[in-house]
Protein backbone atom coordinates (compact mmCIF):
# COMPACT_ATOMS: atom_id res chain seq x y z
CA UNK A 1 108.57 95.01 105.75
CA UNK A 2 107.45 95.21 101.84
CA UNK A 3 106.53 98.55 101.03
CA UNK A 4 104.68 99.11 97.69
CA UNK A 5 104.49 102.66 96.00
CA UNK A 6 101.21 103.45 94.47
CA UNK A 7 100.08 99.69 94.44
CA UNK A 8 97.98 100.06 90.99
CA UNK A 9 96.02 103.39 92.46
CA UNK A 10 94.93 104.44 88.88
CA UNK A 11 98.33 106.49 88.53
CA UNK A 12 97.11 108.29 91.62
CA UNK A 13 100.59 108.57 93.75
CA UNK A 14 99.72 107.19 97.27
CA UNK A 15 102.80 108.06 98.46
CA UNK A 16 104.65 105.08 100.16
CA UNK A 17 101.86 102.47 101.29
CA UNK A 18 103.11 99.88 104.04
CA UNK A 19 101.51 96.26 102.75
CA UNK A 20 103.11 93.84 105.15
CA UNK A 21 100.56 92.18 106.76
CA UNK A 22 97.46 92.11 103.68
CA UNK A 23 99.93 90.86 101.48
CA UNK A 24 101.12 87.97 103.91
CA UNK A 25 96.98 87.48 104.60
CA UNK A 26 96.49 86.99 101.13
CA UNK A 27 99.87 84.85 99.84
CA UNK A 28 99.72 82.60 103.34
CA UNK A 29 96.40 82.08 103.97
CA UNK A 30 94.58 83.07 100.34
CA UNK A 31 96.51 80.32 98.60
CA UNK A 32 94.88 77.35 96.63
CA UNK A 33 93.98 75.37 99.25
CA UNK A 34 92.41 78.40 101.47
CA UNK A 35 89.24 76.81 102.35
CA UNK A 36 91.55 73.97 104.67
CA UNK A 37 91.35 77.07 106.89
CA UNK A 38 88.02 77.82 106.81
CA UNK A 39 84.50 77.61 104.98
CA UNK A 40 84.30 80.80 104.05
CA UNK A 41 86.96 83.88 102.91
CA UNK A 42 85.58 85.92 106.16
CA UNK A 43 86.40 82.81 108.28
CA UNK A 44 89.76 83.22 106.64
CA UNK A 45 90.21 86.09 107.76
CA UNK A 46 89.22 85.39 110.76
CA UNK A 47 91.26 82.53 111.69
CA UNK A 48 94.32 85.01 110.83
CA UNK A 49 92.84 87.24 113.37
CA UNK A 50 92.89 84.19 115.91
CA UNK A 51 96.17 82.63 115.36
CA UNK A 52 98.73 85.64 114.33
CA UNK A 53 99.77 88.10 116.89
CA UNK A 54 97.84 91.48 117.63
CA UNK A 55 100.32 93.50 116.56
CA UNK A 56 99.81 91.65 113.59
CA UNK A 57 96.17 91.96 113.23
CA UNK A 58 96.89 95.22 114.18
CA UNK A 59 98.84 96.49 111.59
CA UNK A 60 96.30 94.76 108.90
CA UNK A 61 93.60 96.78 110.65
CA UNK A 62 95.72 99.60 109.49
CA UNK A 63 96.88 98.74 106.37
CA UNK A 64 92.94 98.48 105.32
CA UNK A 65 92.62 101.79 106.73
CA UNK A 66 95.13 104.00 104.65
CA UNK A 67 94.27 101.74 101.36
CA UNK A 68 90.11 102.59 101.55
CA UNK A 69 91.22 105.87 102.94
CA UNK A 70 92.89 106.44 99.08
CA UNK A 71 89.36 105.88 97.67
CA UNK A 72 90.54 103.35 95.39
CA UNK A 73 88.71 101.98 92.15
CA UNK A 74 86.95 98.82 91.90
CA UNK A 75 89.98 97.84 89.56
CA UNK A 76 92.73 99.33 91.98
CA UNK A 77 91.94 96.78 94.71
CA UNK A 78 91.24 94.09 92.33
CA UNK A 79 95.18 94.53 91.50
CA UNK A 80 96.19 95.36 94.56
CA UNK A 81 94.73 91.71 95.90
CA UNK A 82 95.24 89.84 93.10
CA UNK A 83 98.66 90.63 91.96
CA UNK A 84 100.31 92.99 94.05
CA UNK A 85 99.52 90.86 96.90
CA UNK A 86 99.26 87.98 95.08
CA UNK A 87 96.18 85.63 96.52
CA UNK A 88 94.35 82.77 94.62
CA UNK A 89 90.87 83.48 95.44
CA UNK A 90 89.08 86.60 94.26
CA UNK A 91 86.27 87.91 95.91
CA UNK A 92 84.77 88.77 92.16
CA UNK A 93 84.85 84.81 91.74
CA UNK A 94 82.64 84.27 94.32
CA UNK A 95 79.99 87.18 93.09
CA UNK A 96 81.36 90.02 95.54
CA UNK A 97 82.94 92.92 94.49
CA UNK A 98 86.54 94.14 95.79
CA UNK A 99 85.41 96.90 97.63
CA UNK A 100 82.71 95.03 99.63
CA UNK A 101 85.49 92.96 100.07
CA UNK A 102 88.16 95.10 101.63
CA UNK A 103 84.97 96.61 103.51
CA UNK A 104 84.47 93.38 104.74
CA UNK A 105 88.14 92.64 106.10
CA UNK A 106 88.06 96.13 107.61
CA UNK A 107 85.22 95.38 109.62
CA UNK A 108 86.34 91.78 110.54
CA UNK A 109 89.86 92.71 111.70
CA UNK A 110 87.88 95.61 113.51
């Protein structure tokens, strides 16, 4: 399982934060051609949701959790999507900000 310490958390230490699952949600299925899943990034998601095991969706659930439990910045989870985890479409691209974002895939994975 990748673990990431303080993934881009403004310097804030945020201790050991387990990634696993958003990081495979956004390098597998938030690649260039991500809209062969779906119409929409939410649909993305939610095809993940369909198609991977609950434990899975489970842990992602959780992962979203302890990340927007840190209070990140704006600019924290634009890093922590975009590089740390490494996926080719940014919500910012399509007018939304990150944290509506991750709000978003919280309540989707819900």
């Amino acid at each position: 399982m990748f673990t990431v310490r303080d993934p881009g958390m403004s310097g804030r230490s945020a201790g050991s934060t387990q990634i696993a699952r958003l990081r495979y949600l956004a390098d597998c299925y938030f690649h260039q051609d991500w809209d062969t899943y779906a119409a929409t990034p939410l649909g993305v998601v939610g095809v993940f949701c369909e198609t991977e095991p609950q434990e899975s969706v489970d842990e992602l659930k959780s992962e979203l959790k302890v990340v927007l439990a840190g209070d990140p910045t704006e600019q924290d989870l634009g890093a922590l999507w975009s590089v740390t985890c490494r996926a080719v479409w940014t919500p910012t691209d399509s007018g939304v900000s990150n944290r509506e974002w991750f709000d978003a895939m919280e309540r989707a994975v819900g």
